[in-house]
PDB file of N, CA and C in Angstrom:
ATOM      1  N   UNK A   1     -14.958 -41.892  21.702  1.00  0.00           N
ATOM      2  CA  UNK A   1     -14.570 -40.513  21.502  1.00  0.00           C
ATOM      3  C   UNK A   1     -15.280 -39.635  22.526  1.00  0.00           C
ATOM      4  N   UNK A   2     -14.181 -38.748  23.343  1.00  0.00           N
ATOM      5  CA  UNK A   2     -15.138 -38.210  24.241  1.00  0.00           C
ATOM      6  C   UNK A   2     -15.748 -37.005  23.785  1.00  0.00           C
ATOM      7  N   UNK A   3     -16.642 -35.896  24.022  1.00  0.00           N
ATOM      8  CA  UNK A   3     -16.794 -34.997  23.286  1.00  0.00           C
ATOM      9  C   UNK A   3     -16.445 -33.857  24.682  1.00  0.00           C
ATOM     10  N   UNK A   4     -15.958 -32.707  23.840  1.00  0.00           N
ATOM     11  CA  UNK A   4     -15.746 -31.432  25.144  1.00  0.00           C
ATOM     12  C   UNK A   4     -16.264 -30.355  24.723  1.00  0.00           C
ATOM     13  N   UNK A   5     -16.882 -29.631  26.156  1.00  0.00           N
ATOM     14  CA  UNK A   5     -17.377 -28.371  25.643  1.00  0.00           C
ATOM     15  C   UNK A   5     -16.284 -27.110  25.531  1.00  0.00           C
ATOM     16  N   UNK A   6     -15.828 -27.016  24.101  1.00  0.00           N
ATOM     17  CA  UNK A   6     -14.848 -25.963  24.232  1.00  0.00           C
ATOM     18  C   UNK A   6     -15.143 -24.958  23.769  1.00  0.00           C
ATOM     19  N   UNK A   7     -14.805 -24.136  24.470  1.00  0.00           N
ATOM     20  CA  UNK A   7     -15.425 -22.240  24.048  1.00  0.00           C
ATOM     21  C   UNK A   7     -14.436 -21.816  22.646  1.00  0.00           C
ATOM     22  N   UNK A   8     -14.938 -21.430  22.088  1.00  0.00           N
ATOM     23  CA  UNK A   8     -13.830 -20.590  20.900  1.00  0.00           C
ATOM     24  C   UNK A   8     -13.867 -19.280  20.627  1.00  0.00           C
ATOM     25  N   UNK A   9     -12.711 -18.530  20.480  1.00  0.00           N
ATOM     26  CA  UNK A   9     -12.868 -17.105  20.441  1.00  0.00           C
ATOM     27  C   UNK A   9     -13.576 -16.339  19.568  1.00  0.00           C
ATOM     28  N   UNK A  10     -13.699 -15.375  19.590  1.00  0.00           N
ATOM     29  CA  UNK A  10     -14.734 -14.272  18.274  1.00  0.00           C
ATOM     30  C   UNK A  10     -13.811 -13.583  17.861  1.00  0.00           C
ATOM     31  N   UNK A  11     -13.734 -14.079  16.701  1.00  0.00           N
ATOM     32  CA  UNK A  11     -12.679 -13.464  15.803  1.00  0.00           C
ATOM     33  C   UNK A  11     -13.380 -12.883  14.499  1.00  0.00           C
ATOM     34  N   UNK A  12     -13.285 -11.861  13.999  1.00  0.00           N
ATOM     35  CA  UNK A  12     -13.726 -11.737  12.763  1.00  0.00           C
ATOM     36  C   UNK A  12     -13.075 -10.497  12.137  1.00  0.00           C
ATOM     37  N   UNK A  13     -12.958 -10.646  10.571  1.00  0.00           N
ATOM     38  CA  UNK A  13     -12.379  -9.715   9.665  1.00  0.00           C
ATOM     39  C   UNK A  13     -12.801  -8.095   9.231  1.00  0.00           C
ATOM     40  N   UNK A  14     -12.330  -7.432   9.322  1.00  0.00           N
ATOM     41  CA  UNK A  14     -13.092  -6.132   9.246  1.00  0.00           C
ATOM     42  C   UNK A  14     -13.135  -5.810   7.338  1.00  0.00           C
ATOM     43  N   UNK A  15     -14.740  -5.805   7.899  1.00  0.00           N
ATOM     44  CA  UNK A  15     -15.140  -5.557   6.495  1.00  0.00           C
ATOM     45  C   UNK A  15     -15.840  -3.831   6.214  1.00  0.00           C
ATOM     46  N   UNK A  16     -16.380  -3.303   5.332  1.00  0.00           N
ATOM     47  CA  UNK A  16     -16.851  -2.077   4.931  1.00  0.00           C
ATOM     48  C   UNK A  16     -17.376  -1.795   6.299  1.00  0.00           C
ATOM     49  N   UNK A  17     -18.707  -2.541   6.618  1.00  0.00           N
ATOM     50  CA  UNK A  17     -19.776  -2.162   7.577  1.00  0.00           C
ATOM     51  C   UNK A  17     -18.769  -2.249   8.567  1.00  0.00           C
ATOM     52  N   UNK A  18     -18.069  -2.520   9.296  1.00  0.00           N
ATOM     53  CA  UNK A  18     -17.322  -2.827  10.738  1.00  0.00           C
ATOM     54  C   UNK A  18     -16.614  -1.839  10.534  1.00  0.00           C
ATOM     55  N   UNK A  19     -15.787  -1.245   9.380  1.00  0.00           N
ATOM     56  CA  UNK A  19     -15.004  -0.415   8.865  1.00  0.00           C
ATOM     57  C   UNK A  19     -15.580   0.805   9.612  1.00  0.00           C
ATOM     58  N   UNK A  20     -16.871   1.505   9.077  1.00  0.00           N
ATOM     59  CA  UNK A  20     -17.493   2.409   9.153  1.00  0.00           C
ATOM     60  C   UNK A  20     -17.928   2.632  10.597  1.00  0.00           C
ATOM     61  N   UNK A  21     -18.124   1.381  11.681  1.00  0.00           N
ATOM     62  CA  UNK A  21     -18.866   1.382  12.673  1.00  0.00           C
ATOM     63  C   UNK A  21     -17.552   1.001  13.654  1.00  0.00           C
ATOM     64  N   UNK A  22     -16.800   0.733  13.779  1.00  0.00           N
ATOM     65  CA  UNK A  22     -15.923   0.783  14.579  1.00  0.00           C
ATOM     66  C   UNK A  22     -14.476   1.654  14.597  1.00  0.00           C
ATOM     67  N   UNK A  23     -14.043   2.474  13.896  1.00  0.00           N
ATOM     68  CA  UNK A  23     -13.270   3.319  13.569  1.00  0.00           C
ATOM     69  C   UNK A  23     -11.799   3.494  14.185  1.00  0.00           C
ATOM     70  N   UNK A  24     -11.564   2.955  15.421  1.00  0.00           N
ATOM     71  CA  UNK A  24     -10.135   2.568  15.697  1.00  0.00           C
ATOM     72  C   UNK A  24     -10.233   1.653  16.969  1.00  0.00           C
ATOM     73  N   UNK A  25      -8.974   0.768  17.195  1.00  0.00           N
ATOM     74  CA  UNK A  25      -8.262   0.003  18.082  1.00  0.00           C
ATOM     75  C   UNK A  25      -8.611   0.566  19.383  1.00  0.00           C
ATOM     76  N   UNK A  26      -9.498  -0.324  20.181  1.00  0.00           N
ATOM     77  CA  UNK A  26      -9.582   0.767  21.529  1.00  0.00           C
ATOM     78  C   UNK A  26      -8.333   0.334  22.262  1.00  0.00           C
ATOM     79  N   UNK A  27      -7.375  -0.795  22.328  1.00  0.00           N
ATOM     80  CA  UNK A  27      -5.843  -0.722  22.817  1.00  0.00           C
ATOM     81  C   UNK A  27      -4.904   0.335  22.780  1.00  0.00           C
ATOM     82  N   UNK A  28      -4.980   0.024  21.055  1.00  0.00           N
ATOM     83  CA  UNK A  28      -3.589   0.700  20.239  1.00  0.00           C
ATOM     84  C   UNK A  28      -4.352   2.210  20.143  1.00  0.00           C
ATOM     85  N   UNK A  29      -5.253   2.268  19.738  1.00  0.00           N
ATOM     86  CA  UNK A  29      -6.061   3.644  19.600  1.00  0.00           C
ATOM     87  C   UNK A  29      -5.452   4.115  17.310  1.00  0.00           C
ATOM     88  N   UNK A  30      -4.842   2.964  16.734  1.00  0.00           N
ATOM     89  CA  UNK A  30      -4.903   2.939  15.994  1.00  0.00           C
ATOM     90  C   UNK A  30      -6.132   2.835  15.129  1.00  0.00           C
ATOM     91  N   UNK A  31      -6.020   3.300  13.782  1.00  0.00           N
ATOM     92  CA  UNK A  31      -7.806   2.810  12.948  1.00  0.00           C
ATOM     93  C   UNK A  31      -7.793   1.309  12.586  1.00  0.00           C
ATOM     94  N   UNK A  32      -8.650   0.474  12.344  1.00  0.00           N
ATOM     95  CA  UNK A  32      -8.625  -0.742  10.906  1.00  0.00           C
ATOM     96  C   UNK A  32      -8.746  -0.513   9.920  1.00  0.00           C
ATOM     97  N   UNK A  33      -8.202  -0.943   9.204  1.00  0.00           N
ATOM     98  CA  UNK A  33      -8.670  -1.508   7.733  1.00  0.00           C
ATOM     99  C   UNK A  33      -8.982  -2.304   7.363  1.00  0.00           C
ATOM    100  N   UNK A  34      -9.363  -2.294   6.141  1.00  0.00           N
ATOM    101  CA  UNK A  34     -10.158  -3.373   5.673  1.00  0.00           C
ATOM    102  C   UNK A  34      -9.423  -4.765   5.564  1.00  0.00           C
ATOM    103  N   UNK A  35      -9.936  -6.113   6.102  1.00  0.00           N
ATOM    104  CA  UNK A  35      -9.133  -7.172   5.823  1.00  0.00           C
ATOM    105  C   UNK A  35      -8.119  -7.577   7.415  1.00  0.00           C
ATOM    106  N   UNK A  36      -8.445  -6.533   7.995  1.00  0.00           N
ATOM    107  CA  UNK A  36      -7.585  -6.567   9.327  1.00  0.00           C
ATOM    108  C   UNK A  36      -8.085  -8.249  10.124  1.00  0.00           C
ATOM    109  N   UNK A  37      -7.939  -8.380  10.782  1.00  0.00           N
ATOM    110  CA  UNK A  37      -8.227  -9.676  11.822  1.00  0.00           C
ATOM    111  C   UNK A  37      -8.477  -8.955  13.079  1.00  0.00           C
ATOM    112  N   UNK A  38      -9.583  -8.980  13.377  1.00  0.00           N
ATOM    113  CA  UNK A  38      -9.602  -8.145  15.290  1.00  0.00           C
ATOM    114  C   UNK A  38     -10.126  -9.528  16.145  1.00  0.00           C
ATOM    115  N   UNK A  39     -10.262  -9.647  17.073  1.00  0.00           N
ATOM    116  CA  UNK A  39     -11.194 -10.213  18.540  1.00  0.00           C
ATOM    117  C   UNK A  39     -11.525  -9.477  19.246  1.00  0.00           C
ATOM    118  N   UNK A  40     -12.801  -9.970  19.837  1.00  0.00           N
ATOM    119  CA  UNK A  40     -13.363  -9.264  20.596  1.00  0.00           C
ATOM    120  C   UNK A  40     -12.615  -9.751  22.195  1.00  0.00           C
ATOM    121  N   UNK A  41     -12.500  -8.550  23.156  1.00  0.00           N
ATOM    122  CA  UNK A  41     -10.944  -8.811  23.915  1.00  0.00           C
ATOM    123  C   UNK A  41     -11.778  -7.994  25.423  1.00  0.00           C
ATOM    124  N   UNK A  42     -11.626  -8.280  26.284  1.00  0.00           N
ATOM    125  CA  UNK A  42     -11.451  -7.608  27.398  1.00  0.00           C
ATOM    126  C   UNK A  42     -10.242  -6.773  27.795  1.00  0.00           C
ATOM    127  N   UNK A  43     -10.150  -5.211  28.459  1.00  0.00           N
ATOM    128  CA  UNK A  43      -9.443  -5.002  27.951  1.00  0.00           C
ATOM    129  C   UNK A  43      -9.100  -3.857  30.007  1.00  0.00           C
ATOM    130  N   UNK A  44      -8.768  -2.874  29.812  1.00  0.00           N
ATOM    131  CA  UNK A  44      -8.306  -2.057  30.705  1.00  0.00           C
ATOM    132  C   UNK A  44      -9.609  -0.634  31.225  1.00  0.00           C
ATOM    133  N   UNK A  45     -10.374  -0.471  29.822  1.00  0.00           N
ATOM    134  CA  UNK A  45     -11.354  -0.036  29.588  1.00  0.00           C
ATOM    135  C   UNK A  45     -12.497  -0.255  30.192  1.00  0.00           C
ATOM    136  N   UNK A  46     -13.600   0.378  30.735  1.00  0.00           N
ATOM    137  CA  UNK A  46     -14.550   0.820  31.719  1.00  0.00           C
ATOM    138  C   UNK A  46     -15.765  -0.286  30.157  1.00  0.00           C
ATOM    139  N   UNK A  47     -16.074  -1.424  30.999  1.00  0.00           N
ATOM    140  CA  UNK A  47     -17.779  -2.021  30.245  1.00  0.00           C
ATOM    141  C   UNK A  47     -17.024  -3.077  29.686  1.00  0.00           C
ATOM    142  N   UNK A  48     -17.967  -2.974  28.212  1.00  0.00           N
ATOM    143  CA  UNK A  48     -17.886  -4.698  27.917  1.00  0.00           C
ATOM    144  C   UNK A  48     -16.779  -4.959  27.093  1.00  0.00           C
ATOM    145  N   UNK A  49     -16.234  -6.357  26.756  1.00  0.00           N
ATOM    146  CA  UNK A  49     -15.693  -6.516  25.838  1.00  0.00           C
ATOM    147  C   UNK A  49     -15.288  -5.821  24.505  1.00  0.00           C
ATOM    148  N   UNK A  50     -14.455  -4.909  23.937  1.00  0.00           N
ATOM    149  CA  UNK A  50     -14.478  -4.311  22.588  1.00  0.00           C
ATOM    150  C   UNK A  50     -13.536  -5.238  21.345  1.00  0.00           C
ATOM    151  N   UNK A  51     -14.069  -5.008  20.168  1.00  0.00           N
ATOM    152  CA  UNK A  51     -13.057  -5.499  19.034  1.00  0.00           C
ATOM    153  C   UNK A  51     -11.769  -4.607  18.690  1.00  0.00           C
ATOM    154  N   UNK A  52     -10.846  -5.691  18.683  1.00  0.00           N
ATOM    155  CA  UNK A  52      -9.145  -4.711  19.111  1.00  0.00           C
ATOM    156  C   UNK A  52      -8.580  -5.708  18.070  1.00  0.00           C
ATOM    157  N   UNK A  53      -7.704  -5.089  17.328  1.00  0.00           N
ATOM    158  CA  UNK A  53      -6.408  -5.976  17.014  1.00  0.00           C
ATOM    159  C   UNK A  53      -5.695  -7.132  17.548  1.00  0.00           C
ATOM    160  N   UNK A  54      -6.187  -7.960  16.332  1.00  0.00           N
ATOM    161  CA  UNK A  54      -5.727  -9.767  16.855  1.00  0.00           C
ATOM    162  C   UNK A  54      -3.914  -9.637  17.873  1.00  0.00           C
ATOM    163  N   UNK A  55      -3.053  -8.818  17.213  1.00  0.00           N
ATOM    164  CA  UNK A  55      -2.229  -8.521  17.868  1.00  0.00           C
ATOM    165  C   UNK A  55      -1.585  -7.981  18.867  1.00  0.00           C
ATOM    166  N   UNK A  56      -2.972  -7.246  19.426  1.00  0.00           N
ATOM    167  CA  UNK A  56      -3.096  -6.124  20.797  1.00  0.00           C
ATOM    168  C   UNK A  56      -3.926  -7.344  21.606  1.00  0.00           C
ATOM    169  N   UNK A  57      -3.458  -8.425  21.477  1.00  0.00           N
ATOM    170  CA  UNK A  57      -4.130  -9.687  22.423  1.00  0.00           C
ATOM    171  C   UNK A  57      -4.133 -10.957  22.522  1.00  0.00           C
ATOM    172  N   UNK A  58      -3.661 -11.264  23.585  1.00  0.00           N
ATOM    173  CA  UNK A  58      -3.563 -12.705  24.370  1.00  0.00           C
ATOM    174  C   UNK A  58      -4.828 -13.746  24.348  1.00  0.00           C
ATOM    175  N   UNK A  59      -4.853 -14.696  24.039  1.00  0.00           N
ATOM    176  CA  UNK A  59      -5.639 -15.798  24.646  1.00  0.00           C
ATOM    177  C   UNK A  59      -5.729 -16.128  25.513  1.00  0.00           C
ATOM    178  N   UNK A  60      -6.500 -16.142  26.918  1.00  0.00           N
ATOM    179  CA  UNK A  60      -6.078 -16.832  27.715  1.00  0.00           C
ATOM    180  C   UNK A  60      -7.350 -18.111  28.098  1.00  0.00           C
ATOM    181  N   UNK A  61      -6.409 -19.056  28.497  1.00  0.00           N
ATOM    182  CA  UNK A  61      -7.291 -20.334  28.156  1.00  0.00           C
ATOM    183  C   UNK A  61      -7.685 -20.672  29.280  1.00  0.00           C
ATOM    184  N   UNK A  62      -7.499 -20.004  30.885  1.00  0.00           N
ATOM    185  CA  UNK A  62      -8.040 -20.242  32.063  1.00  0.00           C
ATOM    186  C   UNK A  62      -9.709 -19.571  32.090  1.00  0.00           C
ATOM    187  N   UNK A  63      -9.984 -18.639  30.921  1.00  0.00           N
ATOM    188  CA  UNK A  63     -11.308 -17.972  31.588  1.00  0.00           C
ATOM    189  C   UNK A  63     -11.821 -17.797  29.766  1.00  0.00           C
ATOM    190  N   UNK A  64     -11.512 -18.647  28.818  1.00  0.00           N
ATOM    191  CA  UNK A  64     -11.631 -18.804  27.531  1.00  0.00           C
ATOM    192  C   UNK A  64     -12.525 -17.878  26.487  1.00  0.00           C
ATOM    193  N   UNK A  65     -11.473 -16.723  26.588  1.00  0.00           N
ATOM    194  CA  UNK A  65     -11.499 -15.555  25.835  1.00  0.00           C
ATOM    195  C   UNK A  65     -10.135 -15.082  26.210  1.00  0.00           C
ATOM    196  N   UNK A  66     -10.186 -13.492  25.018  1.00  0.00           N
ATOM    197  CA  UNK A  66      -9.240 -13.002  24.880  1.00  0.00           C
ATOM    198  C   UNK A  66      -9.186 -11.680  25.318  1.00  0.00           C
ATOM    199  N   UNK A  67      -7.501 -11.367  26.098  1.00  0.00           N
ATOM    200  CA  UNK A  67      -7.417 -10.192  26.698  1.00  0.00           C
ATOM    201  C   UNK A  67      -6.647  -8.911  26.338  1.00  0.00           C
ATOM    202  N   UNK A  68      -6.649  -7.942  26.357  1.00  0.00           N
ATOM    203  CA  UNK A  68      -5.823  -6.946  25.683  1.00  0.00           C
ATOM    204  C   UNK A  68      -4.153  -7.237  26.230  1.00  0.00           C
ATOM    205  N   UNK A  69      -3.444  -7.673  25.756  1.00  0.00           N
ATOM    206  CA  UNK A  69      -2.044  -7.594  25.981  1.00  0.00           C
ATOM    207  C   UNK A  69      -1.816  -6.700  27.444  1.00  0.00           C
ATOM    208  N   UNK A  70      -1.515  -5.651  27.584  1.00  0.00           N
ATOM    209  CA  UNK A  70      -1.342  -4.952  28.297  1.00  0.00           C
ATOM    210  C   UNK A  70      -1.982  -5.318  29.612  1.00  0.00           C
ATOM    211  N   UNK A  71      -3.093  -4.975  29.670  1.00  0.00           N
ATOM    212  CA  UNK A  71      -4.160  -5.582  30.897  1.00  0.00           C
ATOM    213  C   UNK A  71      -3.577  -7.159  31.563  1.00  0.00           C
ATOM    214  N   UNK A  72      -3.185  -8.335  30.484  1.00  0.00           N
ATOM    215  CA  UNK A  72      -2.755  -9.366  30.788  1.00  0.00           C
ATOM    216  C   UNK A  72      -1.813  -8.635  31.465  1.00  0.00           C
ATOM    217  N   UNK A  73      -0.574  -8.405  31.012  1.00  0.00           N
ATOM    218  CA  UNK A  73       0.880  -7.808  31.770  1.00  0.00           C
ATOM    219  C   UNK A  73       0.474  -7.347  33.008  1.00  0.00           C
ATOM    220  N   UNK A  74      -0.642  -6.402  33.742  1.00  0.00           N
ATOM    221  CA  UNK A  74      -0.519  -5.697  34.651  1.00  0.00           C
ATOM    222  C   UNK A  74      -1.287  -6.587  35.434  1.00  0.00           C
ATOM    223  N   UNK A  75      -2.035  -7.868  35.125  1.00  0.00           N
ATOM    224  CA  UNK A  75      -2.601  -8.871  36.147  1.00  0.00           C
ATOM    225  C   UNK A  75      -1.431  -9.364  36.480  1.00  0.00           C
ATOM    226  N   UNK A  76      -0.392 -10.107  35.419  1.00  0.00           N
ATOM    227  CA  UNK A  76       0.303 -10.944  36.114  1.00  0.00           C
ATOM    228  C   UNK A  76       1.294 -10.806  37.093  1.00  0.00           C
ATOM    229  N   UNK A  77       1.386  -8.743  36.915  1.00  0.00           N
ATOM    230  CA  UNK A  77       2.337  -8.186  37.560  1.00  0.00           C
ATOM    231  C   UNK A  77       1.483  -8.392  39.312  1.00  0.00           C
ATOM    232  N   UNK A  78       0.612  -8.324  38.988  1.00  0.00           N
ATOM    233  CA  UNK A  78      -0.468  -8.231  40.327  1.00  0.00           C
ATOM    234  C   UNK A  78      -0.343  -9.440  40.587  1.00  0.00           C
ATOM    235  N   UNK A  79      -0.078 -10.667  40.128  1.00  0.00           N
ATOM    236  CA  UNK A  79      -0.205 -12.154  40.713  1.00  0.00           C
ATOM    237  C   UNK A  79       1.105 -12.640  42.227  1.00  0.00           C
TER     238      UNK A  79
END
């Protein structure tokens, strides 16, 4: 069995505390709620990584993390 080093994404559920401390979608610019699913996503936005809506984002498995939808679209338009 061979073993591989595979990266896995950061995914996590928005609970009270995340609720309170993160207050909307920096993509969609929508709020969360509670129970939502976000990742933490690279995005179009100036710094680091932010937590966005599992649905405002792509996987991409060449650089193993996840990217804001949009941002993907305007690389590949650039490819």
């Amino acid at each position: 069995m061979k073993v591989q080093n595979i990266r896995t994404p950061v995914k996590n559920i928005i609970d009270r505390e995340a609720l309170m401390q993160l207050k909307r979608c920096a993509a969609c610019g929508n709020p969360f709620n509670l129970g939502e699913t976000v990742v933490l996503a690279c995005g179009g936005w100036e710094g680091p990584p932010k937590w966005i809506h599992e649905n405002e984002a792509l996987f991409d498995e060449k650089i193993g993390s996840y990217i804001e939808r949009n941002c993907l679209k305007a690389r590949q338009i650039n490819d």
